[in-house]
N, C-alpha and C. Protein backbone atom coordinates (compact mmCIF):
# COMPACT_ATOMS: atom_id res chain seq x y z
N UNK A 1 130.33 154.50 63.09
CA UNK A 1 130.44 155.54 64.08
C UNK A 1 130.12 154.97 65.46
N UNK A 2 130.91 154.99 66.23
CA UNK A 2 130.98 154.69 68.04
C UNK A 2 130.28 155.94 68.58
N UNK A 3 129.11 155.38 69.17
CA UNK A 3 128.67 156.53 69.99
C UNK A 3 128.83 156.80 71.85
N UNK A 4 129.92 156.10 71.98
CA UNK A 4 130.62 155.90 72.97
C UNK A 4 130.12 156.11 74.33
N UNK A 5 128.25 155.80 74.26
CA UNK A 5 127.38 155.92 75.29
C UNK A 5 127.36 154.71 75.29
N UNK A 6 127.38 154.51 77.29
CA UNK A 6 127.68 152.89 77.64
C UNK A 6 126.46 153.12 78.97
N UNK A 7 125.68 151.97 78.45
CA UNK A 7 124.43 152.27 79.76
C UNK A 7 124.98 150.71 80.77
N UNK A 8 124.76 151.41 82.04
CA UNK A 8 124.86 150.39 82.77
C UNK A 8 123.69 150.32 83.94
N UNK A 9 123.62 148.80 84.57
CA UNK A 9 122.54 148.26 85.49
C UNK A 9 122.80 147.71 85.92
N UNK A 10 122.38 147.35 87.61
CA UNK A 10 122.64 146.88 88.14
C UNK A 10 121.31 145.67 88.04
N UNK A 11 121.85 144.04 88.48
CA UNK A 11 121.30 143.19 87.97
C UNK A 11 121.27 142.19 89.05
N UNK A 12 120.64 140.83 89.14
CA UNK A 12 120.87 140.28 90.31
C UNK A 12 120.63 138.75 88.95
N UNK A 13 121.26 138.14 88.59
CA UNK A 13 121.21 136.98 88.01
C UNK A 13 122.19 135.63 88.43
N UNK A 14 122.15 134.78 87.18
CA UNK A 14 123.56 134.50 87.06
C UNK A 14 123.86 134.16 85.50
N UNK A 15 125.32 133.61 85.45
CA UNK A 15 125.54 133.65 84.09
C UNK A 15 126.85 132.32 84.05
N UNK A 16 127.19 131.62 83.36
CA UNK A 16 127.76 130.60 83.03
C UNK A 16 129.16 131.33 82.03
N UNK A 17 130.46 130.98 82.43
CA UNK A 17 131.36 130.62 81.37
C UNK A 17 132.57 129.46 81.78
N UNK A 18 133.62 129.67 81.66
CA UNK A 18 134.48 128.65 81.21
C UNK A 18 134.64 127.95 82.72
N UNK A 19 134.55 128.41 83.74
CA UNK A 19 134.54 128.03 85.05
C UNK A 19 133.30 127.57 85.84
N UNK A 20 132.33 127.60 85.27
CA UNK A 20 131.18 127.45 85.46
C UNK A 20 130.24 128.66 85.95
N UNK A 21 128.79 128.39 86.49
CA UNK A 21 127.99 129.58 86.68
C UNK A 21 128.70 130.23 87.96
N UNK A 22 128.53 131.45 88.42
CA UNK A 22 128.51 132.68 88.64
C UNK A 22 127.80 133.49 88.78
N UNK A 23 127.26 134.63 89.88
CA UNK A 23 126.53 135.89 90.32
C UNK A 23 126.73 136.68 89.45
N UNK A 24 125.68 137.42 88.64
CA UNK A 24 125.97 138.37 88.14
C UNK A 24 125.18 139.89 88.74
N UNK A 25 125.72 140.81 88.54
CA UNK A 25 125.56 142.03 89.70
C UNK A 25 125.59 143.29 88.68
N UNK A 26 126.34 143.13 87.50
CA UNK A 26 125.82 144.62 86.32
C UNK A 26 125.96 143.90 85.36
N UNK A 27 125.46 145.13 84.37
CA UNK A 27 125.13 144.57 82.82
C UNK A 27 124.96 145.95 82.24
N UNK A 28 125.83 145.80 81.10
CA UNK A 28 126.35 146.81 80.14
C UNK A 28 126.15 146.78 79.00
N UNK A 29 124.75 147.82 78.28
CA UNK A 29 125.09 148.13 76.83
C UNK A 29 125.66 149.34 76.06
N UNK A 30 125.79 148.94 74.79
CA UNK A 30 126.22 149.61 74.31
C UNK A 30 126.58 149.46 72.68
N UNK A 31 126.86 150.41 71.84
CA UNK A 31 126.59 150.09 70.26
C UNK A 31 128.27 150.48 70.17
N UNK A 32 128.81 149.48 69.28
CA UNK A 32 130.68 149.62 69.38
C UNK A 32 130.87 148.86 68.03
N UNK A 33 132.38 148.98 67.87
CA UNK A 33 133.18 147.69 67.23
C UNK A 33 132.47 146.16 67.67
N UNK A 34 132.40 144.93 67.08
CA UNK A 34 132.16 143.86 67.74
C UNK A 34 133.85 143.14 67.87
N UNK A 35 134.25 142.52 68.53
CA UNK A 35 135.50 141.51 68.83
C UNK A 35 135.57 140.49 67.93
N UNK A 36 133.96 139.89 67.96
CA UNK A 36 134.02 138.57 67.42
C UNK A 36 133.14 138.54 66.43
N UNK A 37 131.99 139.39 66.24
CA UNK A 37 130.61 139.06 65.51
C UNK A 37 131.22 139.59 63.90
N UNK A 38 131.00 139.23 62.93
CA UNK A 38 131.31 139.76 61.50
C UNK A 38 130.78 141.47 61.21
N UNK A 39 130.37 142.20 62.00
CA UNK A 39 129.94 142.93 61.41
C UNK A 39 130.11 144.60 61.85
N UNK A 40 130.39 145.56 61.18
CA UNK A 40 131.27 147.04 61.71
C UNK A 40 131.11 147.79 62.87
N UNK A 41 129.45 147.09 63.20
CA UNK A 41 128.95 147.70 64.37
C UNK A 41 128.26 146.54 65.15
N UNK A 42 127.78 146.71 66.61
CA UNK A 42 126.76 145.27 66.66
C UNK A 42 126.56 146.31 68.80
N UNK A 43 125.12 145.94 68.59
CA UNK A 43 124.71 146.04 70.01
C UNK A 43 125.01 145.24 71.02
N UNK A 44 126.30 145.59 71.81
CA UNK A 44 127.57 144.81 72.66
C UNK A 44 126.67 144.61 74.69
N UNK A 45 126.03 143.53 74.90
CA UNK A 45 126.07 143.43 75.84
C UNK A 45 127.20 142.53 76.86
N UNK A 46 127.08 143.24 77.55
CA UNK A 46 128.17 142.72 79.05
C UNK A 46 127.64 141.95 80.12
N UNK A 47 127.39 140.90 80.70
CA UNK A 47 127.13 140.63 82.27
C UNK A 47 128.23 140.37 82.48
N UNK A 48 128.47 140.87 84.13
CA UNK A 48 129.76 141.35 84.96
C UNK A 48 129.60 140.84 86.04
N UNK A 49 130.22 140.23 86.86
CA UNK A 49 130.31 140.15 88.35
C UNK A 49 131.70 140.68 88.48
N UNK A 50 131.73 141.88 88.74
CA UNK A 50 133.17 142.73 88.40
C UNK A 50 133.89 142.62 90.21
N UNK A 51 133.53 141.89 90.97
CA UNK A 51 133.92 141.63 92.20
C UNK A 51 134.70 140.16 92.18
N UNK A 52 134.83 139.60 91.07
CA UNK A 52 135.34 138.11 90.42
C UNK A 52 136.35 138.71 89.96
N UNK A 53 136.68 139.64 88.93
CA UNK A 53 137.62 140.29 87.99
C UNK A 53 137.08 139.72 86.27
N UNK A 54 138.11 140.07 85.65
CA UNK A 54 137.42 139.98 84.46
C UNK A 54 137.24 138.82 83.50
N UNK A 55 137.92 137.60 84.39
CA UNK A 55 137.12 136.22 83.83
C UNK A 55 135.51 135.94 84.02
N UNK A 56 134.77 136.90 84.80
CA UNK A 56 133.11 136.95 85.29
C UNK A 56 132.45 137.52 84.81
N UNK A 57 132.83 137.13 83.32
CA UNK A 57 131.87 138.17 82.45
C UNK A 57 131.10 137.09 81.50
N UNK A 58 129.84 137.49 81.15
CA UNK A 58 129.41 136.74 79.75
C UNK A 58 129.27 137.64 78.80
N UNK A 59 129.80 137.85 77.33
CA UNK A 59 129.36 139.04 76.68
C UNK A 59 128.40 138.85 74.96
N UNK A 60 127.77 139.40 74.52
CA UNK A 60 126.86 139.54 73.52
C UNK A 60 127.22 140.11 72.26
N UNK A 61 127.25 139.96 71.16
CA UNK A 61 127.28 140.89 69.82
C UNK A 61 126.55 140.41 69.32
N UNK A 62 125.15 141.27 69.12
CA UNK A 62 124.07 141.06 68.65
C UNK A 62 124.05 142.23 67.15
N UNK A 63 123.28 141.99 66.38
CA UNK A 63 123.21 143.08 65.29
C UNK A 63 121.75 143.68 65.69
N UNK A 64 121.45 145.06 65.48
CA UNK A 64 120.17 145.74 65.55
C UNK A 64 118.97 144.71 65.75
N UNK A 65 118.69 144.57 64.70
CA UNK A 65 117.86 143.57 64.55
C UNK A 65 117.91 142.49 65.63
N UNK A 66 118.67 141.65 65.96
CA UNK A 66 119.06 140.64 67.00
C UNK A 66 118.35 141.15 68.46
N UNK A 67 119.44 142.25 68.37
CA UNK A 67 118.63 142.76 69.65
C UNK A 67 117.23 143.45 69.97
N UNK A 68 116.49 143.91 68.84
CA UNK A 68 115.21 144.22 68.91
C UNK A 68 114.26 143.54 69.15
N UNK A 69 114.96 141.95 68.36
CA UNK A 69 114.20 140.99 69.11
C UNK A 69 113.88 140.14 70.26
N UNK A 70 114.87 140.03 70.49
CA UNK A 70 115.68 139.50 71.94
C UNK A 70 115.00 140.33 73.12
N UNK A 71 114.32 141.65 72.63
CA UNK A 71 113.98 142.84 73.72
C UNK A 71 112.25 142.04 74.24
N UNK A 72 111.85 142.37 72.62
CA UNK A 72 110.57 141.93 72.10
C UNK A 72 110.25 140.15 72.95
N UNK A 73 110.85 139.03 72.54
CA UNK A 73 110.91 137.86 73.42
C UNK A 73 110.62 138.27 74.75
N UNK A 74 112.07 139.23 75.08
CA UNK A 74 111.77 139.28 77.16
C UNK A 74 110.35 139.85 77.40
N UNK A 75 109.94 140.55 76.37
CA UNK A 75 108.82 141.45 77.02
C UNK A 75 107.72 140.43 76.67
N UNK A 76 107.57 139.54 75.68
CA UNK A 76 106.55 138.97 75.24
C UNK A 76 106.59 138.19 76.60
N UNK A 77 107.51 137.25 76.94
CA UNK A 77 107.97 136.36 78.18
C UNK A 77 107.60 136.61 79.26
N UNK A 78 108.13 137.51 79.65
CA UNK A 78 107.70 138.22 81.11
C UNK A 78 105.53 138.01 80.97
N UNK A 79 105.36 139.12 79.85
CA UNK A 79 103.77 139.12 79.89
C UNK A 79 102.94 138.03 80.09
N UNK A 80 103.58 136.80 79.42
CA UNK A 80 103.04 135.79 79.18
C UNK A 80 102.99 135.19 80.59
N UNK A 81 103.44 135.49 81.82
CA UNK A 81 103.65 134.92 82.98
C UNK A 81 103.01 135.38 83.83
N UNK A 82 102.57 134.79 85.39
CA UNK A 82 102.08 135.92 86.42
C UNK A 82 103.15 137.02 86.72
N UNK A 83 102.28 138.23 87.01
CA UNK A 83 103.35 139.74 87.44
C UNK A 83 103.81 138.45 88.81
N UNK A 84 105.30 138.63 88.33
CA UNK A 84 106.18 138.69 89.69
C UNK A 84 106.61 137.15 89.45
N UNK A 85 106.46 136.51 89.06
CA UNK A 85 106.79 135.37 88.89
C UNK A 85 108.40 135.00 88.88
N UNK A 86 108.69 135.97 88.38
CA UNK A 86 110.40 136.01 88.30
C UNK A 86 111.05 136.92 89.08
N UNK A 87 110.27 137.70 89.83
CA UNK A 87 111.00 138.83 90.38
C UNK A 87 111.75 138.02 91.88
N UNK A 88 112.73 138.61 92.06
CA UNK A 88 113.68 138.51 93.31
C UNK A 88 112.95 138.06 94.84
N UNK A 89 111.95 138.73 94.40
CA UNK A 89 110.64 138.38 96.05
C UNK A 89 110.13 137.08 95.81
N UNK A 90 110.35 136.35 95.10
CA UNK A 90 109.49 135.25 94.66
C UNK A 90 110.35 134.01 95.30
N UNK A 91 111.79 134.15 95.48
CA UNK A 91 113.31 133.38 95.37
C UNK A 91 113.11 132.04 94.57
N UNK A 92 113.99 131.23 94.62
CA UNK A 92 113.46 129.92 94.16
C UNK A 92 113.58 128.40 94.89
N UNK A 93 113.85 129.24 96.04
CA UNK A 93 113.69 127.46 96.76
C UNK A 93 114.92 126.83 96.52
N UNK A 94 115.80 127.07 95.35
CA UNK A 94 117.41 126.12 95.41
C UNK A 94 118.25 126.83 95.72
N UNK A 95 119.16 126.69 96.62
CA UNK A 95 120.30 126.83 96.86
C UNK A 95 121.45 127.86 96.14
N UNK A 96 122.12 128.93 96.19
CA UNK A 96 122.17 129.66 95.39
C UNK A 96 123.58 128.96 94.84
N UNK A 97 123.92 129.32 93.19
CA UNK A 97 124.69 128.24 92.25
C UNK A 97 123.94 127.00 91.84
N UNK A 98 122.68 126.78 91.92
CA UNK A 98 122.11 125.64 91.57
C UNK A 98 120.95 126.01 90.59
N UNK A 99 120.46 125.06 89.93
CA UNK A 99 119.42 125.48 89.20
C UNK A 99 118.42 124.16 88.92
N UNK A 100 117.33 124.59 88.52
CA UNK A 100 116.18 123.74 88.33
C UNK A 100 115.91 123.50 87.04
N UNK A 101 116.43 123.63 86.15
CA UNK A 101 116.74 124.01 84.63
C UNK A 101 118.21 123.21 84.01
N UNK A 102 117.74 122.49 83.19
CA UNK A 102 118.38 121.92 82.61
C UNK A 102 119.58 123.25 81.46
N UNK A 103 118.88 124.27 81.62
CA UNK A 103 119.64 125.49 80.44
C UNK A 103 120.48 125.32 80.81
């Protein structure tokens, strides 16, 4: 069953695909069909830089589980750090498209 509720956010990241990294600006969930993942249903995230068109996307098919954890990590992550450490006020000193991170 598609419950055809699609939450969206606005986001300030970036995200990597076949062209290399990219701004990302929303991010979309939602519980659907998966495209690619094996399984009838799967918690479908989106990052979008929808001002690129629709090669500026990175997308997710996670199963329940997958994503409960994945939630659980960010929150453990974040805690584990000083408040603000990652937030937008903090910037990072490189150049934007660049990174300090081998990821």
């Amino acid at each position: 069953m598609c419950t055809y509720v699609t939450e969206k956010v606005a986001i300030d990241g970036s995200g990597k695909g076949a062209d290399g990294w990219f701004p990302l600006t929303l991010a979309t969930a939602y519980v659907d069909h998966p495209v690619h993942a094996p399984y009838g249903h799967t918690v479908n995230i989106d990052f979008l830089a929808p001002d690129r068109g629709p090669s500026a996307r990175v997308a997710v098919e996670l199963t329940e589980e997958a994503a409960l954890a994945l939630v659980g990590a960010i929150t453990r992550a974040l805690a584990s750090a000083p408040q603000g450490l990652a937030s937008a006020a903090q910037g990072s000193g490189a150049p934007r498209g660049t990174s300090t991170s081998s990821r």
